[in-house]
C-alpha atoms as a PDB file:
ATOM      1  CA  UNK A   1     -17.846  11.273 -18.068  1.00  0.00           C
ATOM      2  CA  UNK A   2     -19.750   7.805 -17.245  1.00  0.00           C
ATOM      3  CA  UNK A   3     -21.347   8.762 -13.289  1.00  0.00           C
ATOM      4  CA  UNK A   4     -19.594   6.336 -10.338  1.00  0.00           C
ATOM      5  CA  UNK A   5     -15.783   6.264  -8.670  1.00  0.00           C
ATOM      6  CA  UNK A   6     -12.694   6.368 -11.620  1.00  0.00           C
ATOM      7  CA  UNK A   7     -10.320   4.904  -9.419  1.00  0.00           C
ATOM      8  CA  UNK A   8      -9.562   2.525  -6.570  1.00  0.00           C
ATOM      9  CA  UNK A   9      -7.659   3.251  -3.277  1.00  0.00           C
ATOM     10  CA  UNK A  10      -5.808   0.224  -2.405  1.00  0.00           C
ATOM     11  CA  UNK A  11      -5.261  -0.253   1.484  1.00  0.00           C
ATOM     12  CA  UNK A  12      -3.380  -2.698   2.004  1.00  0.00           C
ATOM     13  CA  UNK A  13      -1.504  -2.568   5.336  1.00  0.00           C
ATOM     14  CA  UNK A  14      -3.328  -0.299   7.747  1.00  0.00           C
ATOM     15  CA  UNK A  15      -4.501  -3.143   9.975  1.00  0.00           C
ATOM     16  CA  UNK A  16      -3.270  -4.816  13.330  1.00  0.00           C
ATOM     17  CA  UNK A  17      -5.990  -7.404  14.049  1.00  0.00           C
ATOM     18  CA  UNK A  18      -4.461 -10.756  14.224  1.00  0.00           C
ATOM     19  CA  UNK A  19      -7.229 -13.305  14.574  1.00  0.00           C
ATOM     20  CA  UNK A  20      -6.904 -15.269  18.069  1.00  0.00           C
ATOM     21  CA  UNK A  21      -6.049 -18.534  15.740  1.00  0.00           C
ATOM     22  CA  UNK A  22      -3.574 -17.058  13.718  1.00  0.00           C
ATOM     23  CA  UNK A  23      -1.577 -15.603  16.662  1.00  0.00           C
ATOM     24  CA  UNK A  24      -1.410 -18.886  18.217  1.00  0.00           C
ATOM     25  CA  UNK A  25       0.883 -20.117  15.760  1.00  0.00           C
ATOM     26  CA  UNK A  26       3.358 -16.863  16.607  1.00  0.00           C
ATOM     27  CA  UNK A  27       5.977 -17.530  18.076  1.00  0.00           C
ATOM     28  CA  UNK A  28       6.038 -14.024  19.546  1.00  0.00           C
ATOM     29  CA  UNK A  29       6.311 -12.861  23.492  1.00  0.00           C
ATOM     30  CA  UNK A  30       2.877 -10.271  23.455  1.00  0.00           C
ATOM     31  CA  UNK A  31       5.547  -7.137  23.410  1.00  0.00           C
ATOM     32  CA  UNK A  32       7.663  -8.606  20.502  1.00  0.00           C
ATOM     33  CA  UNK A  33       4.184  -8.665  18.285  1.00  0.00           C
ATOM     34  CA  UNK A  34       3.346  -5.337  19.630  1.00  0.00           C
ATOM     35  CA  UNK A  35       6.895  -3.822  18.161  1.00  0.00           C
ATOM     36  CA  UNK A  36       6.166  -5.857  14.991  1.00  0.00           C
ATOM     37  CA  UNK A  37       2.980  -4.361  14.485  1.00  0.00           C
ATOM     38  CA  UNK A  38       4.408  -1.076  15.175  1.00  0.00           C
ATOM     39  CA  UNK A  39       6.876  -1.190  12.375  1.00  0.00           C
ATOM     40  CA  UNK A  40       5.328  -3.033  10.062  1.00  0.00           C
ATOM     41  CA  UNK A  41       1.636  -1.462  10.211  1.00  0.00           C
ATOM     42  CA  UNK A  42       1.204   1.764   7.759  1.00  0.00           C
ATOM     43  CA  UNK A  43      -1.130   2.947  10.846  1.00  0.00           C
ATOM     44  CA  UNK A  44      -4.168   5.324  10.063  1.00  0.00           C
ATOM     45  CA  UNK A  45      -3.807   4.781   6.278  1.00  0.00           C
ATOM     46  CA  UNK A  46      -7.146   3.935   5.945  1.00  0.00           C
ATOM     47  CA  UNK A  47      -7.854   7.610   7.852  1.00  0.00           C
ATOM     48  CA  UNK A  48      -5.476   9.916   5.647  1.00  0.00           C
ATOM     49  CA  UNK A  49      -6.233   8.220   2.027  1.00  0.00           C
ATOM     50  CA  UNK A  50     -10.424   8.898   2.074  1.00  0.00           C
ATOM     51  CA  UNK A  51     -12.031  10.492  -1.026  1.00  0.00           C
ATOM     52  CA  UNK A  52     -15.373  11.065  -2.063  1.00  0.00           C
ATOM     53  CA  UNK A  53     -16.964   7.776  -3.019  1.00  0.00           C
ATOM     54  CA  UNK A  54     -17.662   9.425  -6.294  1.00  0.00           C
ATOM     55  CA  UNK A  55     -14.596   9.729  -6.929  1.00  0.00           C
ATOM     56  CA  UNK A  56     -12.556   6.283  -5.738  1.00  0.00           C
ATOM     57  CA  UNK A  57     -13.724   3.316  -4.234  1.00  0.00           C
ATOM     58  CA  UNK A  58     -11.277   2.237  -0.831  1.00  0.00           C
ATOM     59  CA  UNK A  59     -10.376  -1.790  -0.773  1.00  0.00           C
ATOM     60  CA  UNK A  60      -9.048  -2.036   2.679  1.00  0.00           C
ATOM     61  CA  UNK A  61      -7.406  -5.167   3.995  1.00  0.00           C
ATOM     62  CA  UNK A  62      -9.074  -6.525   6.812  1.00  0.00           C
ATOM     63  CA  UNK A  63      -5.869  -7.741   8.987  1.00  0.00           C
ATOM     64  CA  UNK A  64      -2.683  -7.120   9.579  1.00  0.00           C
ATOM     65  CA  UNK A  65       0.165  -8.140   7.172  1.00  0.00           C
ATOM     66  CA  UNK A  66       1.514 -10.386   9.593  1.00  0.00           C
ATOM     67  CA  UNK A  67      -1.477 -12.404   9.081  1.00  0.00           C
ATOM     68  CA  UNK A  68      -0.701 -12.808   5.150  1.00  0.00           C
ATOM     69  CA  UNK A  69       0.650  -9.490   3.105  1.00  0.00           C
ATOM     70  CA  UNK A  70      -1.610  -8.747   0.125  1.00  0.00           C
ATOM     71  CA  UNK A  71       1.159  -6.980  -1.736  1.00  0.00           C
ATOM     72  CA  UNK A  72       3.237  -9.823  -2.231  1.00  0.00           C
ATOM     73  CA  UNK A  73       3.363 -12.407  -4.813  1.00  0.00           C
ATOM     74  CA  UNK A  74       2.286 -16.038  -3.766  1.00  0.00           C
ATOM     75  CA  UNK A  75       5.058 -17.804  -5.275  1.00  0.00           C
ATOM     76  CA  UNK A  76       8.372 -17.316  -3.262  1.00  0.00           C
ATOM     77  CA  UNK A  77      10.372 -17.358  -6.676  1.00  0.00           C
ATOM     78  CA  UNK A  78       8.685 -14.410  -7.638  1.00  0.00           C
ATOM     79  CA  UNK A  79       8.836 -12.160  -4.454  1.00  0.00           C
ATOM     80  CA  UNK A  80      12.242 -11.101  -3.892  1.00  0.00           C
ATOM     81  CA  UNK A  81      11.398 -10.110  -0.106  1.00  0.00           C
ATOM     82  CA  UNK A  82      10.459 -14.154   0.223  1.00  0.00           C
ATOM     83  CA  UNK A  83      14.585 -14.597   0.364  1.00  0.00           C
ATOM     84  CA  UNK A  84      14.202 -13.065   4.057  1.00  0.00           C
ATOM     85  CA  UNK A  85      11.137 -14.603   5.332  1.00  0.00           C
ATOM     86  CA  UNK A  86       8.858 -11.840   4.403  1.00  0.00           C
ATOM     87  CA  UNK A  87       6.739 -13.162   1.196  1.00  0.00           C
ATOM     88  CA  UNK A  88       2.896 -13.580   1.141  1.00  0.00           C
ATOM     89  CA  UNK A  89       3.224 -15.301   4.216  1.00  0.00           C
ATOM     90  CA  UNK A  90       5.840 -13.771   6.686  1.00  0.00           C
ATOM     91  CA  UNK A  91       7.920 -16.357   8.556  1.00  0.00           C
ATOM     92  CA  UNK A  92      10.685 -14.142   9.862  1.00  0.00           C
ATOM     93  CA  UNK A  93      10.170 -10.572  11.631  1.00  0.00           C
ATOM     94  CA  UNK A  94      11.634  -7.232  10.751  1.00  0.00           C
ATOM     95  CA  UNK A  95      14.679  -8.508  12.399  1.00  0.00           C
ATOM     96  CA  UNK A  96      15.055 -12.077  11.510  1.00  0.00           C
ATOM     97  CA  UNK A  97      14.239 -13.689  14.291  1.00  0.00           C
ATOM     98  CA  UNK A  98      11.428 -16.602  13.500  1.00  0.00           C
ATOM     99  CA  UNK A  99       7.548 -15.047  13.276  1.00  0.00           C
ATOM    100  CA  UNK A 100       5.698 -18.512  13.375  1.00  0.00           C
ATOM    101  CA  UNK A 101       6.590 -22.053  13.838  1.00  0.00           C
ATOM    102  CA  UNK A 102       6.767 -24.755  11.101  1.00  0.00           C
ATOM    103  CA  UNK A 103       4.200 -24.273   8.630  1.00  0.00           C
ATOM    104  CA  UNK A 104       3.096 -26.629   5.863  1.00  0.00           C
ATOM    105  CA  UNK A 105       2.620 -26.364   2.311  1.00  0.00           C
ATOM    106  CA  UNK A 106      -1.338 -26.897   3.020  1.00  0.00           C
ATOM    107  CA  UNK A 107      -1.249 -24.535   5.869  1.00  0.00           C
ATOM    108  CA  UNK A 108      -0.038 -21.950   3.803  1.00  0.00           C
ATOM    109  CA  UNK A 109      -2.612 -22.649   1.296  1.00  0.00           C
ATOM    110  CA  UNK A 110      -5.418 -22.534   3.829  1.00  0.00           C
ATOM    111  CA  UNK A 111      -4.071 -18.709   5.128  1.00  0.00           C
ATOM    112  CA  UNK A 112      -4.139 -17.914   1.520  1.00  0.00           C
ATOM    113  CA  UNK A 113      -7.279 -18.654   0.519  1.00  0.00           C
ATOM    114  CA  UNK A 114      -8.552 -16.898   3.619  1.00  0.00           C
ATOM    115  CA  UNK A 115      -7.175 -13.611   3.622  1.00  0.00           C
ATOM    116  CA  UNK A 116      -5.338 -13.416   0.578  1.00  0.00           C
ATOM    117  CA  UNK A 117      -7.714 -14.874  -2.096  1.00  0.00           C
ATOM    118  CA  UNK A 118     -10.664 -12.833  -1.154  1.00  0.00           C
ATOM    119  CA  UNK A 119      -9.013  -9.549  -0.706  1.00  0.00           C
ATOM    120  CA  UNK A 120      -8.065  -9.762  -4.398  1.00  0.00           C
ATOM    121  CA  UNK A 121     -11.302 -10.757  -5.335  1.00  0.00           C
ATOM    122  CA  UNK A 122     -12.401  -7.528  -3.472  1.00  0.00           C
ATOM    123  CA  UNK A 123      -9.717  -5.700  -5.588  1.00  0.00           C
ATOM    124  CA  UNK A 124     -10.493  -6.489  -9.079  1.00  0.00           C
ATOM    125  CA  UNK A 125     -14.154  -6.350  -8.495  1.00  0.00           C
ATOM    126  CA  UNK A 126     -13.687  -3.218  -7.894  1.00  0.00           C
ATOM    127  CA  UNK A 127     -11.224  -2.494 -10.607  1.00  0.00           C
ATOM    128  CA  UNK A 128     -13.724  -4.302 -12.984  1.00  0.00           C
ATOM    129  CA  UNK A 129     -16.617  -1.870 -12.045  1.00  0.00           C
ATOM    130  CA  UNK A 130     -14.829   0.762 -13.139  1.00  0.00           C
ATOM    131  CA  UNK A 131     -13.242  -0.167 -15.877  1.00  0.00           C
ATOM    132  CA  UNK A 132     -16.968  -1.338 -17.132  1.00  0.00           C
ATOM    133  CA  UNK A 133     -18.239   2.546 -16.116  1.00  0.00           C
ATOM    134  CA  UNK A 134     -15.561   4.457 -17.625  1.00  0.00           C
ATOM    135  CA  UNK A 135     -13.124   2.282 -20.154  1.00  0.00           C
ATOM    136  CA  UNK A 136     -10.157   2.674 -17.767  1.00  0.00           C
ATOM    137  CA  UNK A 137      -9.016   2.710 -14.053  1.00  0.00           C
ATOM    138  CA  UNK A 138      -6.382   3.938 -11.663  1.00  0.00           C
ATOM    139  CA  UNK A 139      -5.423   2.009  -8.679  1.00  0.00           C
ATOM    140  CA  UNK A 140      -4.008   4.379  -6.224  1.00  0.00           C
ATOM    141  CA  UNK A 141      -1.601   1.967  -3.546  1.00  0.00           C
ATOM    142  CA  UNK A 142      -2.130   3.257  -0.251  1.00  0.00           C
ATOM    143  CA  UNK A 143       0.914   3.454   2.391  1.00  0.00           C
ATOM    144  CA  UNK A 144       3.005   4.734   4.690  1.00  0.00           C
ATOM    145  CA  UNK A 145       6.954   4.080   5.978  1.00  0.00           C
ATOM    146  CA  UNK A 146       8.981   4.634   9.002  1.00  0.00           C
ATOM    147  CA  UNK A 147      11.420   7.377   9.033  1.00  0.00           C
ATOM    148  CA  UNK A 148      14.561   5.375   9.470  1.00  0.00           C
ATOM    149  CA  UNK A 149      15.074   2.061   7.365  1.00  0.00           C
ATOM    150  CA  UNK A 150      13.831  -1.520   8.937  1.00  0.00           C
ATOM    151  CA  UNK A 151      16.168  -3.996   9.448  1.00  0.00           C
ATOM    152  CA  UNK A 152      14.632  -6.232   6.762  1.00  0.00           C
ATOM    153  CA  UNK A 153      14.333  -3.518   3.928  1.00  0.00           C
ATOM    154  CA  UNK A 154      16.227  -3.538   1.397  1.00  0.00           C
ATOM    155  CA  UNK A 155      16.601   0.172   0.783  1.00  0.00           C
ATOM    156  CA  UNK A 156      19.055   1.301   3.687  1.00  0.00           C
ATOM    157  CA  UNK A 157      19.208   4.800   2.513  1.00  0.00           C
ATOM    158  CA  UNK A 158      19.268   7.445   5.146  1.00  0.00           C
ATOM    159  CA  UNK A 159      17.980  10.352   5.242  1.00  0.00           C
ATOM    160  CA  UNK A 160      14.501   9.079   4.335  1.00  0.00           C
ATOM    161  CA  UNK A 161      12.441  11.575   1.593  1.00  0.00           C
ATOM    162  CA  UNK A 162       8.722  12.878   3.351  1.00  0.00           C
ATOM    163  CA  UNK A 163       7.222  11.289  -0.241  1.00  0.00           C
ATOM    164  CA  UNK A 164       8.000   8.398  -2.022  1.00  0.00           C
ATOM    165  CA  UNK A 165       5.800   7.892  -5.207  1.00  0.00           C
ATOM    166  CA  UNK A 166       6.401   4.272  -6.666  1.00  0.00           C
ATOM    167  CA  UNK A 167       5.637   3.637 -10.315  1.00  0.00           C
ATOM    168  CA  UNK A 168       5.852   0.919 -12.657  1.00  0.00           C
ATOM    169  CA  UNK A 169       7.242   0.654 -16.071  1.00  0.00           C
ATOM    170  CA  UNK A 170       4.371  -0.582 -17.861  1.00  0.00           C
ATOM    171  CA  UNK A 171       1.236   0.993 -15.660  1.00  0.00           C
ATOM    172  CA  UNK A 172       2.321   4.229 -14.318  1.00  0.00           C
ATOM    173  CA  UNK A 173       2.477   6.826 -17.430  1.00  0.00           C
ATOM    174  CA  UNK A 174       5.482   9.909 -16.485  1.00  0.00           C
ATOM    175  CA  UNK A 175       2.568  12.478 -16.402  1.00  0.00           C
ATOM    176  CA  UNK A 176       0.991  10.657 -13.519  1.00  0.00           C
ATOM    177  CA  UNK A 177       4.285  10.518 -11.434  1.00  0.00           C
ATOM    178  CA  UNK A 178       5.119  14.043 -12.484  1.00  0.00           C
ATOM    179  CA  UNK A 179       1.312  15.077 -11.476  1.00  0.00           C
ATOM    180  CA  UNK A 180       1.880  13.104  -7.369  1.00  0.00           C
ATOM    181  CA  UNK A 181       5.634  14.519  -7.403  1.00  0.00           C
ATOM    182  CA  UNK A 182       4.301  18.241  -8.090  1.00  0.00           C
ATOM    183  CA  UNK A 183       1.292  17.928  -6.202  1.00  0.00           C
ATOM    184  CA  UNK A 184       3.444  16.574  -3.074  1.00  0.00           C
ATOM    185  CA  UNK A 185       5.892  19.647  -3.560  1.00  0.00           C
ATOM    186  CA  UNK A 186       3.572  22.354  -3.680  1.00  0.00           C
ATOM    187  CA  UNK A 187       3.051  21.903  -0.120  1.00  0.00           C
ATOM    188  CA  UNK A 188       6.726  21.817   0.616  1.00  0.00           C
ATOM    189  CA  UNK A 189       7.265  18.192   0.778  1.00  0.00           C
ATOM    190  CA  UNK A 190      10.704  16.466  -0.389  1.00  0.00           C
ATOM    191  CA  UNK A 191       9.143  13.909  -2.670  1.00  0.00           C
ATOM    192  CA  UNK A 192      11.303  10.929  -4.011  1.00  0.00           C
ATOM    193  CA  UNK A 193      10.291   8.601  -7.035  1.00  0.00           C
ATOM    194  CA  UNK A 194      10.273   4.511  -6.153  1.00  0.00           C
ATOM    195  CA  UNK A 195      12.888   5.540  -2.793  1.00  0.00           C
ATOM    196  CA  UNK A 196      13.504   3.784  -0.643  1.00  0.00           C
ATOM    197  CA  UNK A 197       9.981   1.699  -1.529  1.00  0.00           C
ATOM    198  CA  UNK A 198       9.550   1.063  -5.610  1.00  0.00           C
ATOM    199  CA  UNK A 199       6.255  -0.149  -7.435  1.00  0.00           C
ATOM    200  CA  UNK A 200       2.380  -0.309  -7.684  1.00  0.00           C
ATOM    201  CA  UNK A 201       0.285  -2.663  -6.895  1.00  0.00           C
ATOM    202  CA  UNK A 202      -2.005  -4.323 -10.318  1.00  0.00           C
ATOM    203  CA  UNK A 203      -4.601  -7.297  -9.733  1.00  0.00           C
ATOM    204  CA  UNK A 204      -2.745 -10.286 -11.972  1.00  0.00           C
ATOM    205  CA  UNK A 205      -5.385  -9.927 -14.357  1.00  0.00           C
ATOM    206  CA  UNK A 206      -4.510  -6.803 -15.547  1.00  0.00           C
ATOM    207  CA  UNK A 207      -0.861  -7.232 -14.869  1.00  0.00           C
ATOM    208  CA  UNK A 208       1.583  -6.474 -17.506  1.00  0.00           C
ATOM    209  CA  UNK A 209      -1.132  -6.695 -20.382  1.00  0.00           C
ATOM    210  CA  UNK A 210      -3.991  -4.060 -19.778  1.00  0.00           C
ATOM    211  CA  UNK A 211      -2.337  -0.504 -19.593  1.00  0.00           C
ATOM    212  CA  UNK A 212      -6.688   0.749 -19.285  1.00  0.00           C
ATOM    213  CA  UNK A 213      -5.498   0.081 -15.573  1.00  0.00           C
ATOM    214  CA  UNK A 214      -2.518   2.260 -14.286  1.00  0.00           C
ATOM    215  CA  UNK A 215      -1.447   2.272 -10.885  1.00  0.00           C
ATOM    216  CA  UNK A 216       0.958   4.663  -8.539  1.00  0.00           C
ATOM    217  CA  UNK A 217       2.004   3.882  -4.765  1.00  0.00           C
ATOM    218  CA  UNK A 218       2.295   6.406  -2.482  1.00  0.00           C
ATOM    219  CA  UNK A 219       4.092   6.397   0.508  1.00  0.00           C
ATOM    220  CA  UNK A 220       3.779   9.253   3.351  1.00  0.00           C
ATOM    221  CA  UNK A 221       6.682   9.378   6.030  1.00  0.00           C
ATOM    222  CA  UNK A 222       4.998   8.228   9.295  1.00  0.00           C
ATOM    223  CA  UNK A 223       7.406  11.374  11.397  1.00  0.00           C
ATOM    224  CA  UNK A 224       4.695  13.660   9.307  1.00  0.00           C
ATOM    225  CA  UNK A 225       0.923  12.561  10.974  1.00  0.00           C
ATOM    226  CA  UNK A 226       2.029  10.274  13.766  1.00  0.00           C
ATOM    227  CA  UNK A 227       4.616   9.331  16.832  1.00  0.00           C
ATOM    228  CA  UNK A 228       6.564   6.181  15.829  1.00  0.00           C
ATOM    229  CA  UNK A 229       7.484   5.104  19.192  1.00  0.00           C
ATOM    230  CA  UNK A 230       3.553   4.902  20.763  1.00  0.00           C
ATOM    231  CA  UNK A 231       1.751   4.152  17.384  1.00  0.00           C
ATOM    232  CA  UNK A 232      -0.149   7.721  18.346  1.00  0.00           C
ATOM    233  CA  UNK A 233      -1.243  10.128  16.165  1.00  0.00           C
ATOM    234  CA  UNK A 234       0.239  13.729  16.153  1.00  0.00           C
ATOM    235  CA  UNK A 235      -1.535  16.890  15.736  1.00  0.00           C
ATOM    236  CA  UNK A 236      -0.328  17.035  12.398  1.00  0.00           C
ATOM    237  CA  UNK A 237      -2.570  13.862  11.147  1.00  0.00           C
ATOM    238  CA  UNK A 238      -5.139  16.644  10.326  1.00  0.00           C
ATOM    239  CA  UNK A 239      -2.839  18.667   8.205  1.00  0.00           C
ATOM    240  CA  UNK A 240      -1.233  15.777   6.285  1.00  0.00           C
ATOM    241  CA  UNK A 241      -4.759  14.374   5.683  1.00  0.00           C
ATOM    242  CA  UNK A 242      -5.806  17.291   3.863  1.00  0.00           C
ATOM    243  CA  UNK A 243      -2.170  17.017   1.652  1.00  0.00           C
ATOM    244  CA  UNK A 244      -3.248  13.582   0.743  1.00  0.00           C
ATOM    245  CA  UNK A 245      -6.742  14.185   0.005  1.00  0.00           C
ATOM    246  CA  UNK A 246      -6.345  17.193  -2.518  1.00  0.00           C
ATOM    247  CA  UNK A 247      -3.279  15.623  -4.335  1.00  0.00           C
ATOM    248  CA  UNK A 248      -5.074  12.051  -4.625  1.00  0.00           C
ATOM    249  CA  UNK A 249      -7.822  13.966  -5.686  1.00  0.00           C
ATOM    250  CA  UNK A 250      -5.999  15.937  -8.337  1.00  0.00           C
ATOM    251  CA  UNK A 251      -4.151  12.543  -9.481  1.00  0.00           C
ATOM    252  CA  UNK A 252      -7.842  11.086  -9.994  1.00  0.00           C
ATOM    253  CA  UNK A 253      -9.454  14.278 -12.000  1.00  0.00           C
ATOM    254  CA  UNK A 254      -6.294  14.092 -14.343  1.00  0.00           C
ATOM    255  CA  UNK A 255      -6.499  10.411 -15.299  1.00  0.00           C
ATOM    256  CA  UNK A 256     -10.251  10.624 -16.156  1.00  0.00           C
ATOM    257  CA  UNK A 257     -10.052  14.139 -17.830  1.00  0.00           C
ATOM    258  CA  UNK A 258      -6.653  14.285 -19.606  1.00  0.00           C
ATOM    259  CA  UNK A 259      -6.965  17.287 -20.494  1.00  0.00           C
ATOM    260  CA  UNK A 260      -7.050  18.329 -17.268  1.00  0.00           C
ATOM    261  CA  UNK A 261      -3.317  17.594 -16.105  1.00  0.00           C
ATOM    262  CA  UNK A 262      -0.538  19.998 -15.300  1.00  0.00           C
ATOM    263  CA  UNK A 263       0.898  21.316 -18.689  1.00  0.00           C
ATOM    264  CA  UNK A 264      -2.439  19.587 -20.948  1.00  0.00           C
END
């Protein structure tokens, strides 16, 4: 096996800095950003998904997906959360009430290429480095959910699984969801495949027609590390940190050693 990191943690949403220019053009009362960011921010992700650096390289987003979300697609008619405000660039909170002002077509462009852009230049860098080291790559997508449903989700479901592994039909091979669901259980988690959250995040130039790069989301219940009504962590974090580290670490052995997964 080539030396150097065999996969990439995507982190996409763990942030709540909101640059002092961008939060001018909220329309947000101070407390009304403050429950935004509190539903909307998958807090201490960047805390519970950490692996070796030989093993996976961490591409965090700098800033909170009110700013711009990094795990949407730029054009509206592709993102099917854009039909209620919430696309690349959110205009409408969790509730539907309006996030910023008017905002133009070259305004949008300029957040874009600020946030957006360079984040995904970060993230196939990185997926480029090691596909060059070792011939292929997983992208592990990084996040977390509230226990009961947001207004704006689409998945309304209740009760809410402790897991949720997203896949994708062309990126995510069944062994690799089978490997996160069983390594999830063993510790006595419920564990639910793409519900009430679907998908895995691929840079567009892999997308659809490079399956060297394969990709799974995983989703960890906030009720399990932290308290959802002060943003604070519980004394659990520790626990559920160590969950996530030895099952992300399992899902990265198996996809650069084959022969190595549950049932080779």
């Amino acid at each position: 096996m080539s030396p150097g990191p065999s996969a990439v943690l995507h982190i996409p949403h763990s942030s709540t800095v909101v640059p002092d220019d961008v939060r001018r053009t909220f329309v947000l009362s101070d407390s009304a950003l403050e429950r935004e960011l509190l539903r909307l921010t998958d807090r201490y992700t960047d805390e519970l998904f950490v692996l070796d650096p030989s093993h996976a390289v961490p591409v965090v987003f700098p800033v909170s997906r009110l700013v711009v979300d990094p795990e949407r697609f730029t054009d509206d008619a592709m993102e099917p959360t854009a039909a209620r405000g919430m696309g690349a660039v959110y205009m409408s909170t969790t509730d539907g009430a309006p996030l910023r002002g008017s905002l133009s077509a070259s305004e949008r462009a300029e957040l874009l290429a600020r946030f957006y852009e360079p984040h995904h230049a970060a993230l196939e860098a990185a997926t480029q480095t090691v596909l060059d080291a070792h011939g292929r790559c997983l992208i592990v997508d990084c996040h977390s959910f509230p226990n009961g449903p947001l207004p704006s989700d689409m998945n309304q479901e209740r009760p809410r699984p402790e897991i949720c592994i997203g896949s994708d039909a062309f990126h995510t091979s069944d062994e690799l969801v089978a490997e996160a669901v069983t390594g999830f259980a063993a510790h006595g988690l419920e564990v639910a495949v793409n519900r009430p959250y679907a998908g895995a995040l691929v840079p567009a130039r892999w997308y659809w027609s490079d399956d060297r790069v394969s990709a799974v989301m995983i989703e960890i219940n906030r009720r399990l590390y932290m308290d959802e009504a002060t943003g604070e962590k519980l004394a659990s974090f520790a626990d559920t940190g160590a969950i996530v580290e030895s099952v992300c670490s399992a899902l990265v052995t198996a996809h650069a050693d084959p022969s190595r997964r549950r049932g080779a």
